[in-house]
PDB file of N, CA and C in Angstrom:
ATOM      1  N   UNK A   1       5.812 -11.749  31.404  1.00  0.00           N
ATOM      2  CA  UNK A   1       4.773 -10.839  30.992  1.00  0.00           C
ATOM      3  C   UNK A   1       5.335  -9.703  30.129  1.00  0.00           C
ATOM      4  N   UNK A   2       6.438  -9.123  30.191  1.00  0.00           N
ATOM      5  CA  UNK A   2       7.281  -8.004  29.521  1.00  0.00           C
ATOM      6  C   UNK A   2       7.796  -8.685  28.355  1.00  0.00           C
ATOM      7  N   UNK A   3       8.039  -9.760  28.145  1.00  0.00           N
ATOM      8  CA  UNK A   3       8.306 -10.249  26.467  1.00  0.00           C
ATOM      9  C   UNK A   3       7.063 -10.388  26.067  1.00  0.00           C
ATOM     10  N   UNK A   4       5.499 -10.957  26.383  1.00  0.00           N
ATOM     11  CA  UNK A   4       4.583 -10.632  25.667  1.00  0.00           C
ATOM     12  C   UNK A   4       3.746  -9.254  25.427  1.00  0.00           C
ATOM     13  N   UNK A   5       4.588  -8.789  26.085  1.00  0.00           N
ATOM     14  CA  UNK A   5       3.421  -7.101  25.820  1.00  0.00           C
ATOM     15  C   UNK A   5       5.053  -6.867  24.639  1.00  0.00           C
ATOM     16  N   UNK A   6       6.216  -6.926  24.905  1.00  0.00           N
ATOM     17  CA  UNK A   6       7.120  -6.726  24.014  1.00  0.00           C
ATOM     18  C   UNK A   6       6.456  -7.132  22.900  1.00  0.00           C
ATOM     19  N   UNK A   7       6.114  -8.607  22.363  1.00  0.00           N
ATOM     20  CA  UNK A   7       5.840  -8.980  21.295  1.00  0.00           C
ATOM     21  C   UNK A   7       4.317  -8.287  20.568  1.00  0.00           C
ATOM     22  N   UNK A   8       3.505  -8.235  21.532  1.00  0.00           N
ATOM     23  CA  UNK A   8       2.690  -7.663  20.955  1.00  0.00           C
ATOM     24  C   UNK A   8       2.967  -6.374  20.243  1.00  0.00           C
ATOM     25  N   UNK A   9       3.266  -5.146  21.023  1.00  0.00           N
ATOM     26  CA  UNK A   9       4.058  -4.252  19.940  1.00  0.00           C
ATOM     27  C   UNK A   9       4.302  -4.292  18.940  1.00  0.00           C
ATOM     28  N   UNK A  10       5.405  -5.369  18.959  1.00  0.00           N
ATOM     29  CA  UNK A  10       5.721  -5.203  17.361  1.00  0.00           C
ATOM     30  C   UNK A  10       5.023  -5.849  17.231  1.00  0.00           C
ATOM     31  N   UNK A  11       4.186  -6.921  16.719  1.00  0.00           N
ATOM     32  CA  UNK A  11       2.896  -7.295  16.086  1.00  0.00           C
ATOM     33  C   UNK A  11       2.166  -6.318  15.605  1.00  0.00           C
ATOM     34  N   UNK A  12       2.045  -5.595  17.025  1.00  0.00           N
ATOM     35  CA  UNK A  12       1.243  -4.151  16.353  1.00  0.00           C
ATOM     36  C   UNK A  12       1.691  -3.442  14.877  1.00  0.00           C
ATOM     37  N   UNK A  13       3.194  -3.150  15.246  1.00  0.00           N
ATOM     38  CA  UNK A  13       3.658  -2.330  14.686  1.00  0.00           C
ATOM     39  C   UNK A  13       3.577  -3.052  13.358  1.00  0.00           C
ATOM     40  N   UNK A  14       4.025  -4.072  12.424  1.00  0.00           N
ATOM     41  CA  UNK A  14       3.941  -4.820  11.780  1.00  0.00           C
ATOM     42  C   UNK A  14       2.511  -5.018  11.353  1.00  0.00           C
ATOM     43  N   UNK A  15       1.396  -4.904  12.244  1.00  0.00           N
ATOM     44  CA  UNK A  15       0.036  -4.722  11.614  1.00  0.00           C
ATOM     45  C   UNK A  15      -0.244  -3.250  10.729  1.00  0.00           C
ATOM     46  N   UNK A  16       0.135  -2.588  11.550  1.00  0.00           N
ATOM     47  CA  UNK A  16       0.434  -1.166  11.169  1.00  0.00           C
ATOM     48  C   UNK A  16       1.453  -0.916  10.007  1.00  0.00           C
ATOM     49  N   UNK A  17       2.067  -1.089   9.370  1.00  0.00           N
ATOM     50  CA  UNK A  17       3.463  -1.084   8.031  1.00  0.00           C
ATOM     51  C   UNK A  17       2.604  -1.802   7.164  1.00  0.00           C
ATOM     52  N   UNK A  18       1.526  -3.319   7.268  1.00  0.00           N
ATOM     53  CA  UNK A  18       0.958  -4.302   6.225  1.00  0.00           C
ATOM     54  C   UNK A  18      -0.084  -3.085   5.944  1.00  0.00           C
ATOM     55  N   UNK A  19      -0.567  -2.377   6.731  1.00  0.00           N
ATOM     56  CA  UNK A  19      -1.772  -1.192   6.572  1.00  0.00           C
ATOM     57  C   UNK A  19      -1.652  -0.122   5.828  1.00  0.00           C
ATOM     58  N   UNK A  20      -0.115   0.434   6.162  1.00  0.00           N
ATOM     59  CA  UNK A  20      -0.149   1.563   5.199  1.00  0.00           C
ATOM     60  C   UNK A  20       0.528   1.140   4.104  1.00  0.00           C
ATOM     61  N   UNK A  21       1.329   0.157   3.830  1.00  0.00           N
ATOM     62  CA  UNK A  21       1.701  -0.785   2.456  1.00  0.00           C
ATOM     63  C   UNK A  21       0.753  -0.458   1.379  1.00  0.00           C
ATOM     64  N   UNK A  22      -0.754  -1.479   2.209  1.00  0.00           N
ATOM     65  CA  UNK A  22      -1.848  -1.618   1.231  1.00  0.00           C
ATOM     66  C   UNK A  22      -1.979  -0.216   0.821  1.00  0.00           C
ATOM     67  N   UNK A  23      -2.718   0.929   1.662  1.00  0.00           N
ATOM     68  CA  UNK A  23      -3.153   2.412   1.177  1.00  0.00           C
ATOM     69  C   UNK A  23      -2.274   3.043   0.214  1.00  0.00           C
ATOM     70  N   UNK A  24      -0.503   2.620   0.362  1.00  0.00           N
ATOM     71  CA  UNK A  24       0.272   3.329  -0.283  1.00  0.00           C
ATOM     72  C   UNK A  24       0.300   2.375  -2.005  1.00  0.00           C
ATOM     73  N   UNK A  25      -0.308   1.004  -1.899  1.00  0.00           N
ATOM     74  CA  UNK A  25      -0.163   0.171  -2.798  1.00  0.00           C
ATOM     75  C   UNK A  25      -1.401   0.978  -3.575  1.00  0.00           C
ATOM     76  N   UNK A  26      -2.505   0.873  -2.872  1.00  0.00           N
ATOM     77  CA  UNK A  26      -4.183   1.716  -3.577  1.00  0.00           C
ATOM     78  C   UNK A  26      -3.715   3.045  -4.583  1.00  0.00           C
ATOM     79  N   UNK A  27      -3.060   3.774  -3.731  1.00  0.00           N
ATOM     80  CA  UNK A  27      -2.595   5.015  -4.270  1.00  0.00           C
ATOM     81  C   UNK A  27      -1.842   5.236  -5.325  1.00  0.00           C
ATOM     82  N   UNK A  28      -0.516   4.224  -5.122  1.00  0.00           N
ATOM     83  CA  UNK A  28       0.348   4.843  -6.687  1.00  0.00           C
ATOM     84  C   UNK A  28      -0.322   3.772  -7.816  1.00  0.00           C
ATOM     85  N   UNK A  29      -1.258   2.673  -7.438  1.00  0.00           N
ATOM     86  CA  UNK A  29      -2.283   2.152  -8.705  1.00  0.00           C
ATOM     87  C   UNK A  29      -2.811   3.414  -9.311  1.00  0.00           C
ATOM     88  N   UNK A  30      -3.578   4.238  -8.490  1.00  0.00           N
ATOM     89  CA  UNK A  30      -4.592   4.698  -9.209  1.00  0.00           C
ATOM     90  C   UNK A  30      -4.098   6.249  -9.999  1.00  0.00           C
ATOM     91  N   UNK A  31      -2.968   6.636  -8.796  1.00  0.00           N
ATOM     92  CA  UNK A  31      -2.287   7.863  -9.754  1.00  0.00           C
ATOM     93  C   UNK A  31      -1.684   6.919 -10.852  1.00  0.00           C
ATOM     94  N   UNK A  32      -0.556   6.027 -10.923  1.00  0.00           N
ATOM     95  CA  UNK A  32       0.022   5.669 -11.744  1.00  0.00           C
ATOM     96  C   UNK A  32      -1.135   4.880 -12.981  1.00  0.00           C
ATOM     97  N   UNK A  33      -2.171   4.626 -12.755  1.00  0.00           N
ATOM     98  CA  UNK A  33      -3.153   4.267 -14.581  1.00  0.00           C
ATOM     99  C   UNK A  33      -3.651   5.585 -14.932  1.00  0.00           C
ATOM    100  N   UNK A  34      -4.172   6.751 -13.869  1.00  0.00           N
ATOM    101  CA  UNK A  34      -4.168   8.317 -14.213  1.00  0.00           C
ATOM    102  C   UNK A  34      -3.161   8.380 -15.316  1.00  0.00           C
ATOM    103  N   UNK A  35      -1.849   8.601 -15.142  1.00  0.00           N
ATOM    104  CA  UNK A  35      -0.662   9.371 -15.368  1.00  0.00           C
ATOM    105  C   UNK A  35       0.044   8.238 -16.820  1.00  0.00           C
ATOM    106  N   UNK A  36      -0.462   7.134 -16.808  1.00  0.00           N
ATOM    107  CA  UNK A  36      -0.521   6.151 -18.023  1.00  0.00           C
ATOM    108  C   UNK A  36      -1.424   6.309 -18.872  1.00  0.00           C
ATOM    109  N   UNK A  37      -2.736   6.532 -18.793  1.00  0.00           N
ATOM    110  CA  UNK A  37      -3.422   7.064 -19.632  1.00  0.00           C
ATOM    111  C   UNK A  37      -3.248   8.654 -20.187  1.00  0.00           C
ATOM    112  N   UNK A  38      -2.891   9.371 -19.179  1.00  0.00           N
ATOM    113  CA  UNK A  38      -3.212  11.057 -19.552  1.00  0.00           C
ATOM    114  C   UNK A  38      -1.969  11.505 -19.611  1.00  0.00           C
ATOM    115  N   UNK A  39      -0.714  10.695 -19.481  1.00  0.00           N
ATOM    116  CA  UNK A  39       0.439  11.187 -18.946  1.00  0.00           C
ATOM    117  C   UNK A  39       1.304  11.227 -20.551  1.00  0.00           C
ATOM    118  N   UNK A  40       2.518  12.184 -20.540  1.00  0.00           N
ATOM    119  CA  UNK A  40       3.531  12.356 -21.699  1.00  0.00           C
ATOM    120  C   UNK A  40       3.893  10.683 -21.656  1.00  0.00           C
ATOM    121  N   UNK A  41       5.126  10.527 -22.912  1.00  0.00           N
ATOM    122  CA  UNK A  41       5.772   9.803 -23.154  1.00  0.00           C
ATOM    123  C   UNK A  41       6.715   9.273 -21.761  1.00  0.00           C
ATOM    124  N   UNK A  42       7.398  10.023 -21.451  1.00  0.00           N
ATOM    125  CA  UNK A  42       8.433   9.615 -20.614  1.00  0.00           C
ATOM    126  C   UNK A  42       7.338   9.354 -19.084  1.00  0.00           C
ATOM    127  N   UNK A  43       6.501  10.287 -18.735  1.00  0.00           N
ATOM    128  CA  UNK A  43       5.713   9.951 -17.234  1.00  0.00           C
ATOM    129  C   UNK A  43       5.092   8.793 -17.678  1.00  0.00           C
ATOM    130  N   UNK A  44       5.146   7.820 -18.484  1.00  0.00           N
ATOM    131  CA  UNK A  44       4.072   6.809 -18.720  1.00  0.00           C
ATOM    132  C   UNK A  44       5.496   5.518 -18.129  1.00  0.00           C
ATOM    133  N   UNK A  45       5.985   6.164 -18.872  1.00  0.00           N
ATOM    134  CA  UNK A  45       7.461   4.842 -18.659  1.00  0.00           C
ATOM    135  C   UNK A  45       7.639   4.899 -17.103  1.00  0.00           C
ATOM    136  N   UNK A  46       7.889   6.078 -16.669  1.00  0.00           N
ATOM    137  CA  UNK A  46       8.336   6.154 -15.230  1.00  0.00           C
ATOM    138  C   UNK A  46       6.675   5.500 -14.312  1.00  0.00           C
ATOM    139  N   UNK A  47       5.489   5.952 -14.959  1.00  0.00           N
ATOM    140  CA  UNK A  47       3.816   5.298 -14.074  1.00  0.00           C
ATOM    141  C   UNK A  47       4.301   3.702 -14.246  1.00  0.00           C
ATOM    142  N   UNK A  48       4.797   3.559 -15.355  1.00  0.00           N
ATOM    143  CA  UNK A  48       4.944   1.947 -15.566  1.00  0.00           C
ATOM    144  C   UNK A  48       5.648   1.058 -14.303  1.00  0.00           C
ATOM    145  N   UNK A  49       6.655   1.387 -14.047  1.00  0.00           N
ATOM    146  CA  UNK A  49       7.237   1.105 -12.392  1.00  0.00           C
ATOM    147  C   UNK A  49       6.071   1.152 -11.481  1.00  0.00           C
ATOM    148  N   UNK A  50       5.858   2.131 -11.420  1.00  0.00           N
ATOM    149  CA  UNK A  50       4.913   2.853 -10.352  1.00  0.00           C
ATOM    150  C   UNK A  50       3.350   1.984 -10.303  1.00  0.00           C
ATOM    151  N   UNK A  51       3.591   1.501 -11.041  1.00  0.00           N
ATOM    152  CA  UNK A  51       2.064   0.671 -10.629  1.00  0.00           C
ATOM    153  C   UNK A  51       2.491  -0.951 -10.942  1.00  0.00           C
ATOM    154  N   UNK A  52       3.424  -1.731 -11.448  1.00  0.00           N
ATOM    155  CA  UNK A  52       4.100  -2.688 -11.181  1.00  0.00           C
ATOM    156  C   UNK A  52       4.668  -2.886  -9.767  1.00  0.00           C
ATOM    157  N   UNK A  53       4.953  -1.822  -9.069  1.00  0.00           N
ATOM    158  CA  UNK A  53       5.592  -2.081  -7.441  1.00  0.00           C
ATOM    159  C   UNK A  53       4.342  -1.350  -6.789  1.00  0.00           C
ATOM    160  N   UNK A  54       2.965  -1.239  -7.163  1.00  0.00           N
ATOM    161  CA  UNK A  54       1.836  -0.810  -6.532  1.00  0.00           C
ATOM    162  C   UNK A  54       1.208  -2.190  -6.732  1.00  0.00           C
ATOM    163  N   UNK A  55       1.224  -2.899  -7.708  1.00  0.00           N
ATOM    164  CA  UNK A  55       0.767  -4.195  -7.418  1.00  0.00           C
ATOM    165  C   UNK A  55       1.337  -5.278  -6.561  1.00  0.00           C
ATOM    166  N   UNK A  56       2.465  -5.272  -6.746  1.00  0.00           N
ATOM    167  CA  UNK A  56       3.510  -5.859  -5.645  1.00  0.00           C
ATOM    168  C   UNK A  56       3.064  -5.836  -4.259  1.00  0.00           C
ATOM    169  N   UNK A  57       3.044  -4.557  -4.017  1.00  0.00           N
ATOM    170  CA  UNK A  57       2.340  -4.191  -2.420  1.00  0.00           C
ATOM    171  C   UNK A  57       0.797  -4.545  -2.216  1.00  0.00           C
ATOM    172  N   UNK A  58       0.304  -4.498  -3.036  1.00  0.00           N
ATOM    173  CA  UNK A  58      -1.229  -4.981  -3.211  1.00  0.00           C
ATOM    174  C   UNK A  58      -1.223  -6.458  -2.790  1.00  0.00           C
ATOM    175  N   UNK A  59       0.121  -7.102  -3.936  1.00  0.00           N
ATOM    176  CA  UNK A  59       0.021  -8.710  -3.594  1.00  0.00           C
ATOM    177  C   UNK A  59       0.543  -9.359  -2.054  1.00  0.00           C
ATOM    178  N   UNK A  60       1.756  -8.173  -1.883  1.00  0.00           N
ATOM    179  CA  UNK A  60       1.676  -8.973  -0.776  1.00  0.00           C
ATOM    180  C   UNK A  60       1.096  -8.589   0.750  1.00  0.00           C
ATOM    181  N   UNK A  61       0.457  -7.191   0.959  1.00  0.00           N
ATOM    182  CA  UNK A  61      -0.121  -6.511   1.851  1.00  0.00           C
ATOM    183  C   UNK A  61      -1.891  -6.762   1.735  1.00  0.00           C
ATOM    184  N   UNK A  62      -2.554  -6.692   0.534  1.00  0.00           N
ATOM    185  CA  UNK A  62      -3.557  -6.809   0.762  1.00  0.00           C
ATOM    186  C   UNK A  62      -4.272  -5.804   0.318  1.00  0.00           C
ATOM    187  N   UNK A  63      -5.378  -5.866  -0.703  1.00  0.00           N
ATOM    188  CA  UNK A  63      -6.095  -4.371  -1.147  1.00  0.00           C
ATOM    189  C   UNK A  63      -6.494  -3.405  -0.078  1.00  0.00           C
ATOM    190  N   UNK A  64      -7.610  -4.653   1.186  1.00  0.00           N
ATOM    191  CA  UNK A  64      -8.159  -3.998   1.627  1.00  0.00           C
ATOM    192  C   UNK A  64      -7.765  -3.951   3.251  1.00  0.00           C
ATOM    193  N   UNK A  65      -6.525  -4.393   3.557  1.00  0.00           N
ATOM    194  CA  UNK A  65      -5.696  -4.551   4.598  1.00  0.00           C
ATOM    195  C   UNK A  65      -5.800  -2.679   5.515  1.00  0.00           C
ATOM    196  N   UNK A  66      -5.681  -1.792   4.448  1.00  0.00           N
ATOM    197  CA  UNK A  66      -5.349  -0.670   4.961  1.00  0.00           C
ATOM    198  C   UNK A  66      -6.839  -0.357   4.752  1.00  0.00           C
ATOM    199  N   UNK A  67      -7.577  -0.034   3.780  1.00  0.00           N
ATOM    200  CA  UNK A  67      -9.250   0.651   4.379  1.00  0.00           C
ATOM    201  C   UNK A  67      -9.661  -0.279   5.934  1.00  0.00           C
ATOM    202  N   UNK A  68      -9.656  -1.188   5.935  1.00  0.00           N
ATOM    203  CA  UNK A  68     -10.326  -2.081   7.247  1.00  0.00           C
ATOM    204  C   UNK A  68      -9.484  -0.882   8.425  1.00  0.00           C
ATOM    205  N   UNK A  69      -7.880  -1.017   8.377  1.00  0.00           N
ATOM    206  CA  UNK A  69      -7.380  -0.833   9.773  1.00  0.00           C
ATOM    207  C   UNK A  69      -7.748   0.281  10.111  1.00  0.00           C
ATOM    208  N   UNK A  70      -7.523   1.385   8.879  1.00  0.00           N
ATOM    209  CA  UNK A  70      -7.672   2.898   9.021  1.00  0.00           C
ATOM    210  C   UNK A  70      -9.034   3.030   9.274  1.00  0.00           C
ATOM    211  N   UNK A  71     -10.381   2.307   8.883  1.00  0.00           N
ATOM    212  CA  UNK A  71     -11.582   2.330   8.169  1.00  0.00           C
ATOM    213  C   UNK A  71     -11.988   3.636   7.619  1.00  0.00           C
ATOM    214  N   UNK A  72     -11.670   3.471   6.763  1.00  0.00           N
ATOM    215  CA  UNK A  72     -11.878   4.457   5.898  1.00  0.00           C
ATOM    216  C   UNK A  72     -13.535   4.841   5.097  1.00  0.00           C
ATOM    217  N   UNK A  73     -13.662   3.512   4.694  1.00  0.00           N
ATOM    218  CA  UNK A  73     -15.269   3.558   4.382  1.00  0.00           C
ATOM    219  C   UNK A  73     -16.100   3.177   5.153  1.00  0.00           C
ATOM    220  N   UNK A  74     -16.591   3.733   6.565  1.00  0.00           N
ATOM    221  CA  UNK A  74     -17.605   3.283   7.753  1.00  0.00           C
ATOM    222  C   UNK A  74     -17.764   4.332   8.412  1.00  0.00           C
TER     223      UNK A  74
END
């Protein structure tokens, strides 16, 4: 019984990291096309990362992985 409440945990915890992945994936999308459109020369190069490894996390966490857990819109 103590290795499955063990495992659950981290399951948990691991549900919890895919959750804030996604929110943190949502976030540097939307600052980083902000800061690409409105941004200097050099902050556009550096948004350029910044929303290439915001899609990354998107692809592999999930858009809406983090509004559901947190629920954010309900």
């Amino acid at each position: 019984m103590v290795m499955f409440d063990y495992f659950e945990d981290v399951l948990e915890g691991v549900e919890f990291l895919i959750a804030v992945g996604s929110i943190v994936g949502l976030l540097g999308l939307f600052v980083g096309l902000i800061f690409l459109i409105w941004g200097s020369k050099r902050m556009r190069y550096q948004m350029t990362g910044v929303v290439i490894v915001s899609f990354i996390l998107l692809a592999v966490c999930g858009p809406d992985a983090g509004i559901k857990y947190f629920r954010i819109f309900r």
